[in-house]
PDB file of N, CA and C in Angstrom:
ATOM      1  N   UNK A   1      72.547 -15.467  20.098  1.00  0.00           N
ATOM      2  CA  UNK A   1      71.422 -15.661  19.210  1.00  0.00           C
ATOM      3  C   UNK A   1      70.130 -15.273  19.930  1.00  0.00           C
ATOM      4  N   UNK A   2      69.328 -14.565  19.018  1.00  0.00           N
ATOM      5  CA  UNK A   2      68.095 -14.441  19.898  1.00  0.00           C
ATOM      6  C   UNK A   2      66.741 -15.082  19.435  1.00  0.00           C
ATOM      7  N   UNK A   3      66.055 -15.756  20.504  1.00  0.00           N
ATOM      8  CA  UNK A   3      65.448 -16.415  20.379  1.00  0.00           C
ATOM      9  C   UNK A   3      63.705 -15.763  20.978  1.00  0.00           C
ATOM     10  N   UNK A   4      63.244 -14.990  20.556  1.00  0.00           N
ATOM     11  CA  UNK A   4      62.017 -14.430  20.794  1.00  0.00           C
ATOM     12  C   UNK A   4      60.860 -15.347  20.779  1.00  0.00           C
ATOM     13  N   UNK A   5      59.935 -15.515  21.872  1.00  0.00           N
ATOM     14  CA  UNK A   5      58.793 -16.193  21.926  1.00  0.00           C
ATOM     15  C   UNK A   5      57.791 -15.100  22.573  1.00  0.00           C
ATOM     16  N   UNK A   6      56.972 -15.661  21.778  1.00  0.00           N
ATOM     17  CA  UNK A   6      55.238 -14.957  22.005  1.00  0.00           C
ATOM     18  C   UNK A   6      54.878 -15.219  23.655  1.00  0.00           C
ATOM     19  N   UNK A   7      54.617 -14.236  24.178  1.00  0.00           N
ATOM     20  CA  UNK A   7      54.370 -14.291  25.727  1.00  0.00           C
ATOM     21  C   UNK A   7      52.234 -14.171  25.829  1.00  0.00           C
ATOM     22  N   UNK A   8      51.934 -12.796  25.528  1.00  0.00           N
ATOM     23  CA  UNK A   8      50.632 -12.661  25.381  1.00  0.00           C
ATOM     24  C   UNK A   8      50.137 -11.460  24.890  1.00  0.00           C
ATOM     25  N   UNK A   9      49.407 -10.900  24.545  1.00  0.00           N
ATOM     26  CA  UNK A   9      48.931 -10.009  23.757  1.00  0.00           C
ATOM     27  C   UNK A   9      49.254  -8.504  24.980  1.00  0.00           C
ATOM     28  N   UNK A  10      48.901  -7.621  24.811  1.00  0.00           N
ATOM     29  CA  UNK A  10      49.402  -6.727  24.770  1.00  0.00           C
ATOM     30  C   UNK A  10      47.986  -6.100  25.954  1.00  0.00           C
ATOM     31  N   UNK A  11      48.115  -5.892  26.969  1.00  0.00           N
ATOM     32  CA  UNK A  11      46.761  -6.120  27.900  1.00  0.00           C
ATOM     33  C   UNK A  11      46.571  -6.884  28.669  1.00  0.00           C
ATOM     34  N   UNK A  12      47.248  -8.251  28.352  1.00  0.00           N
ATOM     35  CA  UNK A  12      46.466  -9.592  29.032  1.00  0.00           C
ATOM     36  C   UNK A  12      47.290  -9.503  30.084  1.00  0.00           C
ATOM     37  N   UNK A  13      48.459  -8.549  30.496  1.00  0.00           N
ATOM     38  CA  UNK A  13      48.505  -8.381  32.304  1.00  0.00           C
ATOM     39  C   UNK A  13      48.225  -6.899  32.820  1.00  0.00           C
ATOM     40  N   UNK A  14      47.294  -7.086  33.741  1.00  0.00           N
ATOM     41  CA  UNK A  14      47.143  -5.360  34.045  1.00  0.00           C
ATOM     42  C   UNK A  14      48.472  -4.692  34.554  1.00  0.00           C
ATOM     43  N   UNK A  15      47.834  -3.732  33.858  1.00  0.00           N
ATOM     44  CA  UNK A  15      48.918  -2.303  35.054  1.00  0.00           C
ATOM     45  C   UNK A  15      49.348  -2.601  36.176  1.00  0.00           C
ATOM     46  N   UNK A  16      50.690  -2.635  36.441  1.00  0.00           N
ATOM     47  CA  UNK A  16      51.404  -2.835  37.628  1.00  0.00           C
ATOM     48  C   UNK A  16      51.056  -4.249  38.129  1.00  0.00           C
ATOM     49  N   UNK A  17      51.405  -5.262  37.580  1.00  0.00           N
ATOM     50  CA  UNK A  17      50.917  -7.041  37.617  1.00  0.00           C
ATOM     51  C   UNK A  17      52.019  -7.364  37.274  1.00  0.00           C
ATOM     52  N   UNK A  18      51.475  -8.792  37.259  1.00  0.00           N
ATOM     53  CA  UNK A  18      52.766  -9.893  36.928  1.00  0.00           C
ATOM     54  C   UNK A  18      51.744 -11.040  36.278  1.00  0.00           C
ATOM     55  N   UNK A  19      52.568 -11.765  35.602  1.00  0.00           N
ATOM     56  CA  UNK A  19      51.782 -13.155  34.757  1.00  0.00           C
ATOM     57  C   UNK A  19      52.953 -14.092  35.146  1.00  0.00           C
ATOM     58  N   UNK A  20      52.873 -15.242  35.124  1.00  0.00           N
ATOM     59  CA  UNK A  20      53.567 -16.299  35.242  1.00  0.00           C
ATOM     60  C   UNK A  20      53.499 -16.888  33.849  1.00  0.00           C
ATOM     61  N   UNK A  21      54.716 -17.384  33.862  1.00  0.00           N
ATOM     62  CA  UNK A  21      55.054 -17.614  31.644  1.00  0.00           C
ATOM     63  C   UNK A  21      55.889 -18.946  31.911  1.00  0.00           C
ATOM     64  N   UNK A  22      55.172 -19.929  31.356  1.00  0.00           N
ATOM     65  CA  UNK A  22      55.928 -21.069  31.080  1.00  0.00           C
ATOM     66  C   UNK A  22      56.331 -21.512  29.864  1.00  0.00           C
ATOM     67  N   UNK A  23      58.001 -21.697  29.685  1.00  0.00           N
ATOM     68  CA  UNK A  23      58.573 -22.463  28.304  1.00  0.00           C
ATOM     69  C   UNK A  23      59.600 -23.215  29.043  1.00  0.00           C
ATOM     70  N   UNK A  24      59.402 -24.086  28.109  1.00  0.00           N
ATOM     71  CA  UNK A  24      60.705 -25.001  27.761  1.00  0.00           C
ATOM     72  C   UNK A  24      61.279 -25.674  29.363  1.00  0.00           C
ATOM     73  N   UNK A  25      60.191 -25.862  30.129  1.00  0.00           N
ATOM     74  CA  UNK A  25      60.553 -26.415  31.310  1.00  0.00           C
ATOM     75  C   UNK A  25      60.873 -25.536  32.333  1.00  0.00           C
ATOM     76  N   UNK A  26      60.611 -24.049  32.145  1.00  0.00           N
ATOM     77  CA  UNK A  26      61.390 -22.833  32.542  1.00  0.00           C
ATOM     78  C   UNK A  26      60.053 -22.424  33.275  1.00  0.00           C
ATOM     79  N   UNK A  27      60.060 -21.721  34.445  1.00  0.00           N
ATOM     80  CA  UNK A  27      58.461 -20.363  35.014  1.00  0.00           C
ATOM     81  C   UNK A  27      59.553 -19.220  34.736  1.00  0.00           C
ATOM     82  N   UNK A  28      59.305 -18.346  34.080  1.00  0.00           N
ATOM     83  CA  UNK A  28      59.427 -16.918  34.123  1.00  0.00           C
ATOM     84  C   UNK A  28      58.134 -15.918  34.489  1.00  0.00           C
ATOM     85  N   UNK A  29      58.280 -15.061  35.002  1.00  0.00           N
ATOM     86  CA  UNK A  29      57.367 -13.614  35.115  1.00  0.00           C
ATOM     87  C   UNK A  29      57.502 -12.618  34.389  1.00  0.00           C
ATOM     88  N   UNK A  30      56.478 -12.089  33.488  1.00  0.00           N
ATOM     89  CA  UNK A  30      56.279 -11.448  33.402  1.00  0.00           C
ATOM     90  C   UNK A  30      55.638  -9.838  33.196  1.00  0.00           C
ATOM     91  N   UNK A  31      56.172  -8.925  33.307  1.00  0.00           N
ATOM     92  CA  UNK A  31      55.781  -7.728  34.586  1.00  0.00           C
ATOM     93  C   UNK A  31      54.910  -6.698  33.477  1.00  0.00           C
ATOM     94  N   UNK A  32      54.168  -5.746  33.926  1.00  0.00           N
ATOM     95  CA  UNK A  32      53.905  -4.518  33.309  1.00  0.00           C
ATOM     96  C   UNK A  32      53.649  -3.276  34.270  1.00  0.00           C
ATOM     97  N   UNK A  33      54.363  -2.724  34.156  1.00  0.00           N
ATOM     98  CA  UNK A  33      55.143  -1.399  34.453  1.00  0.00           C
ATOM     99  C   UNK A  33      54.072  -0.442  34.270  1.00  0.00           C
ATOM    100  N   UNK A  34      53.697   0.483  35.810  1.00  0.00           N
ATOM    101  CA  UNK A  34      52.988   1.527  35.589  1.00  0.00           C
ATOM    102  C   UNK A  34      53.009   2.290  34.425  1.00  0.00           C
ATOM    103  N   UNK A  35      54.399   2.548  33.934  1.00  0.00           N
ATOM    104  CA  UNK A  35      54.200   3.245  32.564  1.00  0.00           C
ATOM    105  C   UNK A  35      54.131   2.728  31.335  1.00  0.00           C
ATOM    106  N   UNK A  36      53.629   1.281  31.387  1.00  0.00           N
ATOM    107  CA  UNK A  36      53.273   0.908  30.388  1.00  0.00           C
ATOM    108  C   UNK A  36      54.103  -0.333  29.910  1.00  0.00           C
ATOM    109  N   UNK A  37      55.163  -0.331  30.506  1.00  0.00           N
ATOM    110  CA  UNK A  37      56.279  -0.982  30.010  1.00  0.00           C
ATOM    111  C   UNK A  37      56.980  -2.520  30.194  1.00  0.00           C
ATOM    112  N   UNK A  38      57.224  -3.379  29.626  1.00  0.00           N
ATOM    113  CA  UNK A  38      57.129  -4.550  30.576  1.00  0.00           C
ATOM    114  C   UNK A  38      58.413  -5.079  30.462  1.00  0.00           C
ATOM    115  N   UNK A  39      58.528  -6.095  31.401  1.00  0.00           N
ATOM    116  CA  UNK A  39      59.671  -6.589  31.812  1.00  0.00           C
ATOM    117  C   UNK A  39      59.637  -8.307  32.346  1.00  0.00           C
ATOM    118  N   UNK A  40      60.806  -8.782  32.156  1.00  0.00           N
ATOM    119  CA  UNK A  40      60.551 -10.281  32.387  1.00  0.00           C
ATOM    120  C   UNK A  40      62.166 -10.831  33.396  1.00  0.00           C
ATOM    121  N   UNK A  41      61.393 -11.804  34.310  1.00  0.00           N
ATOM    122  CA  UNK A  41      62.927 -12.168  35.707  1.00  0.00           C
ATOM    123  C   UNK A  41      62.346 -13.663  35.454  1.00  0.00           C
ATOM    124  N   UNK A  42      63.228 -14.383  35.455  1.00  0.00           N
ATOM    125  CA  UNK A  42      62.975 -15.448  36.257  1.00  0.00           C
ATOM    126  C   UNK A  42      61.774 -15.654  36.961  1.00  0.00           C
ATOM    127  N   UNK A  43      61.269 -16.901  37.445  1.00  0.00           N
ATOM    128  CA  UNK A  43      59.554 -16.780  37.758  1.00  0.00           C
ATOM    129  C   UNK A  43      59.658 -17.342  39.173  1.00  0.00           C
ATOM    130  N   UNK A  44      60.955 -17.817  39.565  1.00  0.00           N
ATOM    131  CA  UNK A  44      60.815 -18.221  41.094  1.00  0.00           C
ATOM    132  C   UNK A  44      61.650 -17.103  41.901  1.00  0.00           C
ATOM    133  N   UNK A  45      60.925 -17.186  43.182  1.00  0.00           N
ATOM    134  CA  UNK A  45      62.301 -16.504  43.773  1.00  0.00           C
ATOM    135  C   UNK A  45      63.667 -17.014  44.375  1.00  0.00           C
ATOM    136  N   UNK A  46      64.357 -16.366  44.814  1.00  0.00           N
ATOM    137  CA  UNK A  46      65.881 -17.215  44.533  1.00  0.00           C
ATOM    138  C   UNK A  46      66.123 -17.353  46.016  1.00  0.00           C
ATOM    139  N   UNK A  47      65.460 -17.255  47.048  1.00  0.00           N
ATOM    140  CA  UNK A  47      64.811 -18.099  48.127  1.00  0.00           C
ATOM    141  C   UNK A  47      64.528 -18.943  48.633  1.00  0.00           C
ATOM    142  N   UNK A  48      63.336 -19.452  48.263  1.00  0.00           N
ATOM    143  CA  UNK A  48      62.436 -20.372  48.524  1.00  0.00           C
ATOM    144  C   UNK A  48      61.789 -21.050  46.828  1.00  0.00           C
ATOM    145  N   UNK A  49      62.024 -20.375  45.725  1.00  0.00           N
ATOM    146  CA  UNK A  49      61.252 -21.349  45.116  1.00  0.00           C
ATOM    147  C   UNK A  49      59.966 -21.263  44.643  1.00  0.00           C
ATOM    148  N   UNK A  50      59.561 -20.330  44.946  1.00  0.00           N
ATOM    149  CA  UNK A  50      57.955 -19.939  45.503  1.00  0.00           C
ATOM    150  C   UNK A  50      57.791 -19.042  43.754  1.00  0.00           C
ATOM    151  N   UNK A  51      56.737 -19.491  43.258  1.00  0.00           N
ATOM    152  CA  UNK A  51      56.377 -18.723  41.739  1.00  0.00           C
ATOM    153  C   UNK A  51      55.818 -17.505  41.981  1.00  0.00           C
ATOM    154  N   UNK A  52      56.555 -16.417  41.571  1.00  0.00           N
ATOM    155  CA  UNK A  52      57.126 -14.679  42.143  1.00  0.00           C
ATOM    156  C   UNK A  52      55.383 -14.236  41.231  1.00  0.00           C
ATOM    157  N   UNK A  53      54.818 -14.991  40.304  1.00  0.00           N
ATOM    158  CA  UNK A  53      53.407 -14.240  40.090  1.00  0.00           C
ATOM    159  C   UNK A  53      52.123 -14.527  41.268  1.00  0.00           C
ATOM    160  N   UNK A  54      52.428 -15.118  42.202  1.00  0.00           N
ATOM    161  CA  UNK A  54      51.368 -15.058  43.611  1.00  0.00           C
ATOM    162  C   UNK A  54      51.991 -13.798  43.905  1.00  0.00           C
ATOM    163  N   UNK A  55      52.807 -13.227  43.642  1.00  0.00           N
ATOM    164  CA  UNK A  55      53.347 -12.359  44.774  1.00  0.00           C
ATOM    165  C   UNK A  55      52.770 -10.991  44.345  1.00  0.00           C
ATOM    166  N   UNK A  56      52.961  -9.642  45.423  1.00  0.00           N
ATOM    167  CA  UNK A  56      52.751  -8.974  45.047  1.00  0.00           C
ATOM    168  C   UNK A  56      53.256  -7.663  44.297  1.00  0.00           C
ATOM    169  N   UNK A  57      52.727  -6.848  43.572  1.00  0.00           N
ATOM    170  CA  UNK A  57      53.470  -5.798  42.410  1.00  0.00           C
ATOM    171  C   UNK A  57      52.877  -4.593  42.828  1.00  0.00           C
ATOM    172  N   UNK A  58      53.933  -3.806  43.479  1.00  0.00           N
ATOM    173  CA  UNK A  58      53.977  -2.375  43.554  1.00  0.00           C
ATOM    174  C   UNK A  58      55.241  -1.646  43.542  1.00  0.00           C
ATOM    175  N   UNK A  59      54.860  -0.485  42.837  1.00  0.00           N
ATOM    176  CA  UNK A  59      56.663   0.409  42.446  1.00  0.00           C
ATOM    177  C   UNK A  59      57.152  -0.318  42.028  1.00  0.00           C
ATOM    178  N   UNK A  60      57.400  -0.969  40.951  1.00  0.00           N
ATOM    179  CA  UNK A  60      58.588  -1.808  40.485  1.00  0.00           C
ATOM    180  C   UNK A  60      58.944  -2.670  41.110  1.00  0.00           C
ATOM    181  N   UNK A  61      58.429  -3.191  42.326  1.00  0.00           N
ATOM    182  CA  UNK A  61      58.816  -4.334  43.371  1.00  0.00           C
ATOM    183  C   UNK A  61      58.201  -5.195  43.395  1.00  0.00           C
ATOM    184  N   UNK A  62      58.227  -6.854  43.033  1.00  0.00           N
ATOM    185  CA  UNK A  62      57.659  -7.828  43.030  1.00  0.00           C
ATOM    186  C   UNK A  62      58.009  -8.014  44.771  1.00  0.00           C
ATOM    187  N   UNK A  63      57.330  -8.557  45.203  1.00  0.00           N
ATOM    188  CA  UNK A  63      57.121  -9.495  46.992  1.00  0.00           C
ATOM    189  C   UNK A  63      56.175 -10.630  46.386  1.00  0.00           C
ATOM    190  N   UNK A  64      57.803 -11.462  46.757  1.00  0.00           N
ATOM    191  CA  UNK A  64      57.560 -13.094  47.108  1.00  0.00           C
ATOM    192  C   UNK A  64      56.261 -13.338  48.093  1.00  0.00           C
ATOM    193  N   UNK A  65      55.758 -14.207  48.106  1.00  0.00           N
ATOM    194  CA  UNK A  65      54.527 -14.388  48.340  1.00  0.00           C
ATOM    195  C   UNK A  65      54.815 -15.723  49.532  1.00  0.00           C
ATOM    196  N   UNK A  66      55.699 -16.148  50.275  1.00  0.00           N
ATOM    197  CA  UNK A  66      56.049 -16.849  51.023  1.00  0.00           C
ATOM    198  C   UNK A  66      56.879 -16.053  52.129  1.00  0.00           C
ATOM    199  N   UNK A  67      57.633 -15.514  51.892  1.00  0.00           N
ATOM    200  CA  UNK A  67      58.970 -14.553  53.386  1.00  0.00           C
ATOM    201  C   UNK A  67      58.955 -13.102  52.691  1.00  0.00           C
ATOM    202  N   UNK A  68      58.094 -12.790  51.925  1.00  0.00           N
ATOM    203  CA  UNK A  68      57.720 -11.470  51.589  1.00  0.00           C
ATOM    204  C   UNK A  68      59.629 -10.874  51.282  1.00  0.00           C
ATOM    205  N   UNK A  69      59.934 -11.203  50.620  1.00  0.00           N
ATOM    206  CA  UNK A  69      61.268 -11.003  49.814  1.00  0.00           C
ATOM    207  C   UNK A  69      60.748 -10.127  49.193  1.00  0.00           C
ATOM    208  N   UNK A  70      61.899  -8.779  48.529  1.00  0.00           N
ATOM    209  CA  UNK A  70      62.118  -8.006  47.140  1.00  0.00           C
ATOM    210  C   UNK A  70      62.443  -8.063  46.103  1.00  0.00           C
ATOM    211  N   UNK A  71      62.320  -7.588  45.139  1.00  0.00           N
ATOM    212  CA  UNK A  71      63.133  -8.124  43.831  1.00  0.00           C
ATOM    213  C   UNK A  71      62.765  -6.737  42.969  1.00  0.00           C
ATOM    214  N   UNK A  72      63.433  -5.911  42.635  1.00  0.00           N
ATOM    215  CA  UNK A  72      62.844  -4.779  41.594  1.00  0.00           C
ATOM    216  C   UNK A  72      63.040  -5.514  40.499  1.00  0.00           C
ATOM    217  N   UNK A  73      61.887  -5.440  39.791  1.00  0.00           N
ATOM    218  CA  UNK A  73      61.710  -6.211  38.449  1.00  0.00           C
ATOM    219  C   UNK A  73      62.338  -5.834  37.470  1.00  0.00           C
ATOM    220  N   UNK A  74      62.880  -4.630  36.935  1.00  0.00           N
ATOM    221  CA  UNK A  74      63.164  -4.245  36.079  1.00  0.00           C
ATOM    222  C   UNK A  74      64.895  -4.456  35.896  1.00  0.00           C
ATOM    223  N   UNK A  75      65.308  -4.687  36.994  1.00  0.00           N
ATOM    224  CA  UNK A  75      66.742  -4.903  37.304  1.00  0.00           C
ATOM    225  C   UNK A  75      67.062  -6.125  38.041  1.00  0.00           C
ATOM    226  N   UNK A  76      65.817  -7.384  38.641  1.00  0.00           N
ATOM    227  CA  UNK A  76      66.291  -8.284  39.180  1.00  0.00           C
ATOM    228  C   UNK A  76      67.072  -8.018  40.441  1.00  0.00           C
ATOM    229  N   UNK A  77      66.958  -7.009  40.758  1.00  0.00           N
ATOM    230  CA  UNK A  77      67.564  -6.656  42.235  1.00  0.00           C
ATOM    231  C   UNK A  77      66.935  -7.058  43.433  1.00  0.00           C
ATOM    232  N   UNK A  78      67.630  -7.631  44.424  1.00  0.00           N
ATOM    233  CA  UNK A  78      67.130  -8.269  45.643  1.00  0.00           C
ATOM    234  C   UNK A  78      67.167  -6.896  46.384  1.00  0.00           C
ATOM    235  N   UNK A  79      66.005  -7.044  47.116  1.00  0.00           N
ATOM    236  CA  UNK A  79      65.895  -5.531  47.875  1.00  0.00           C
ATOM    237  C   UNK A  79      65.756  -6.060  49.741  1.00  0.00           C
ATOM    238  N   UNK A  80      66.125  -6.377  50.131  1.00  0.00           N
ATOM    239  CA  UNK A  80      67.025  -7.176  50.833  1.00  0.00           C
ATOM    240  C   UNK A  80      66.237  -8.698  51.661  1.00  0.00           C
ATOM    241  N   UNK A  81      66.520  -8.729  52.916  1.00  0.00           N
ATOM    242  CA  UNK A  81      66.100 -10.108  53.552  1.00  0.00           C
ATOM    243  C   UNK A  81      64.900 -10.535  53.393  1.00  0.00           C
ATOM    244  N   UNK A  82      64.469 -11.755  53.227  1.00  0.00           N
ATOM    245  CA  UNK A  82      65.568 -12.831  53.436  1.00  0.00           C
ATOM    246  C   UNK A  82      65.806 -13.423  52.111  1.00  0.00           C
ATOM    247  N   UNK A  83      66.125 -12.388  51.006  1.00  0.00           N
ATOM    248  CA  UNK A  83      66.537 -12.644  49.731  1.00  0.00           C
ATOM    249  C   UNK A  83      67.670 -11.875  49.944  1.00  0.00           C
ATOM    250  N   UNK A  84      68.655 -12.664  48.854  1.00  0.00           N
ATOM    251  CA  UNK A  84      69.950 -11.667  48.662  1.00  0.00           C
ATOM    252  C   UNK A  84      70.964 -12.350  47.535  1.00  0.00           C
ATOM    253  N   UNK A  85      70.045 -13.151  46.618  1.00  0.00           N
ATOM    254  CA  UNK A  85      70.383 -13.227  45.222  1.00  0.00           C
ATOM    255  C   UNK A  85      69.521 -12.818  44.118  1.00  0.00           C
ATOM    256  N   UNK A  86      70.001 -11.598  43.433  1.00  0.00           N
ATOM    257  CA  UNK A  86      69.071 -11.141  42.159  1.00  0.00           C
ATOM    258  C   UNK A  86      68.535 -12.338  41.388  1.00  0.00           C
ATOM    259  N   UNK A  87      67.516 -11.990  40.914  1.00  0.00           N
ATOM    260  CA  UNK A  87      66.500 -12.415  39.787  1.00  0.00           C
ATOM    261  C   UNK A  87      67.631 -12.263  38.430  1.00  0.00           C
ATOM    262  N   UNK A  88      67.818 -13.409  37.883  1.00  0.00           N
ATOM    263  CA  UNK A  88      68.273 -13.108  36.173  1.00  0.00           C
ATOM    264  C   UNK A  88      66.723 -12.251  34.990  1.00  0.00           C
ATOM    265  N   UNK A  89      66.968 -11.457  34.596  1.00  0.00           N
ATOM    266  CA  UNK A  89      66.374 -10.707  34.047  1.00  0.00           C
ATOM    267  C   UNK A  89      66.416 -10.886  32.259  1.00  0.00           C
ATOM    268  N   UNK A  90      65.010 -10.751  31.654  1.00  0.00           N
ATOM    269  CA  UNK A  90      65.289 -11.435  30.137  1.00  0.00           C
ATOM    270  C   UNK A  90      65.166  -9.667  28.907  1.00  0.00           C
ATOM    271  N   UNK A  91      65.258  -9.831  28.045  1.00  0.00           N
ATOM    272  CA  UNK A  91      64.691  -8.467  27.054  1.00  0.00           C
ATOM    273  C   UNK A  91      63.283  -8.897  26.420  1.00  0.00           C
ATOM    274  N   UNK A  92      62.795  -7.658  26.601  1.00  0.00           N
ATOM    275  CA  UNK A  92      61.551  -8.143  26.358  1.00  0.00           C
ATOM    276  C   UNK A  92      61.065  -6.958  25.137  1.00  0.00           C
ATOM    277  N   UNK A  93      60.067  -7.188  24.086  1.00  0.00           N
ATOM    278  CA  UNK A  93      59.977  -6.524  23.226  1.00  0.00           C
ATOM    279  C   UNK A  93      58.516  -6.122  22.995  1.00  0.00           C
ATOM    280  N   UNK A  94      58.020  -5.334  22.294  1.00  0.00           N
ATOM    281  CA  UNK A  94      56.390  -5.530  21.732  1.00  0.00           C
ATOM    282  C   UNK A  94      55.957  -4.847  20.619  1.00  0.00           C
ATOM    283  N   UNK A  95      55.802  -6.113  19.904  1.00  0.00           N
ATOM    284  CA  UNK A  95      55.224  -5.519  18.501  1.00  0.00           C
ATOM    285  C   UNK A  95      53.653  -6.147  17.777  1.00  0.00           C
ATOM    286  N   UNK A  96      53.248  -5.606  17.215  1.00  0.00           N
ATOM    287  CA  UNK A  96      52.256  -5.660  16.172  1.00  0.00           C
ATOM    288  C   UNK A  96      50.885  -5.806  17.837  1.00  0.00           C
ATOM    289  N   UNK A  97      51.374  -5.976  19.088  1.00  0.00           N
ATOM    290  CA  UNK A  97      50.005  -5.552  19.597  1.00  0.00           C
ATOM    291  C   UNK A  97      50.668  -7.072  20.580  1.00  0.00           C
ATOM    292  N   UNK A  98      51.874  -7.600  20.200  1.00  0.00           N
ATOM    293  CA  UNK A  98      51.958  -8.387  21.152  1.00  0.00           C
ATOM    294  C   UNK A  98      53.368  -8.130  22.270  1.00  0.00           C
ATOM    295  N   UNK A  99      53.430  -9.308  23.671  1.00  0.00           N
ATOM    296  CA  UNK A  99      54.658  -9.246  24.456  1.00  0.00           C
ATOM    297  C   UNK A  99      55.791 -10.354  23.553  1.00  0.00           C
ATOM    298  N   UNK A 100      56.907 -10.221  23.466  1.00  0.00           N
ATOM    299  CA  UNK A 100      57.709 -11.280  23.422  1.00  0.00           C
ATOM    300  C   UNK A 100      58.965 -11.165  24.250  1.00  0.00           C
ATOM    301  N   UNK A 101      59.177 -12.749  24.944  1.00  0.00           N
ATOM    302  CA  UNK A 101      60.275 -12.468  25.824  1.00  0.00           C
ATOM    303  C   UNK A 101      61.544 -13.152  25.068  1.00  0.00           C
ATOM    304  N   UNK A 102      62.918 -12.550  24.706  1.00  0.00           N
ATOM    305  CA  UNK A 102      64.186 -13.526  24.407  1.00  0.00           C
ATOM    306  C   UNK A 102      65.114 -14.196  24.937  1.00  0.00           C
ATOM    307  N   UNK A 103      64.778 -15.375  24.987  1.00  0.00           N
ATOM    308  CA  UNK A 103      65.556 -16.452  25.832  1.00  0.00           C
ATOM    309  C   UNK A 103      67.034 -16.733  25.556  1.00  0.00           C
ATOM    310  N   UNK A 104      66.887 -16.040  24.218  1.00  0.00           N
ATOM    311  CA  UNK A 104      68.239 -16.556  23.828  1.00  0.00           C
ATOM    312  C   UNK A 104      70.193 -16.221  24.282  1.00  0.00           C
TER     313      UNK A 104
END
């Protein structure tokens, strides 16, 4: 079942950023993609814990903001030490001018 929720308008994270998104007791991140495009992981890293929007966003690579860990956002891939469990990764959509991420 899919369960789509309103994240934020369509802008409200710059180019090549990250936002931190809270539901339902949950931190998720989510990303926007040099080309425009966005994407949503899990909001901690699978590390330490540490909320992956302090961290930093370049090339598709979120860095944890505590042991400077990898994670390619778009695939939840650990890009290696001292991480080495992927990010669960959500679908993310955009319409009428907004983000929505599906939890379901």
């Amino acid at each position: 079942m899919t369960a789509w929720i309103e994240v934020c308008p369509v802008g409200a994270i710059p180019e090549e950023d990250v936002m931190k998104f809270d539901h339902g007791g949950k931190t998720f991140a989510v990303y926007r993609s040099p080309s425009d495009q966005y994407f949503a992981t899990d909001g901690l890293c699978t590390h330490e814990q540490v909320h992956l929007a302090d961290g930093l966003v370049m090339d598709n690579i979120i860095e944890c903001p505590k042991h400077n860990g990898r994670f390619d956002y778009r695939t939840g891939a650990a890009k290696g030490a001292p991480v080495c469990v992927d990010l669960k990764t959500y679908p993310v959509k955009v319409e009428a001018g907004r983000v929505f991420l599906d939890l379901g």
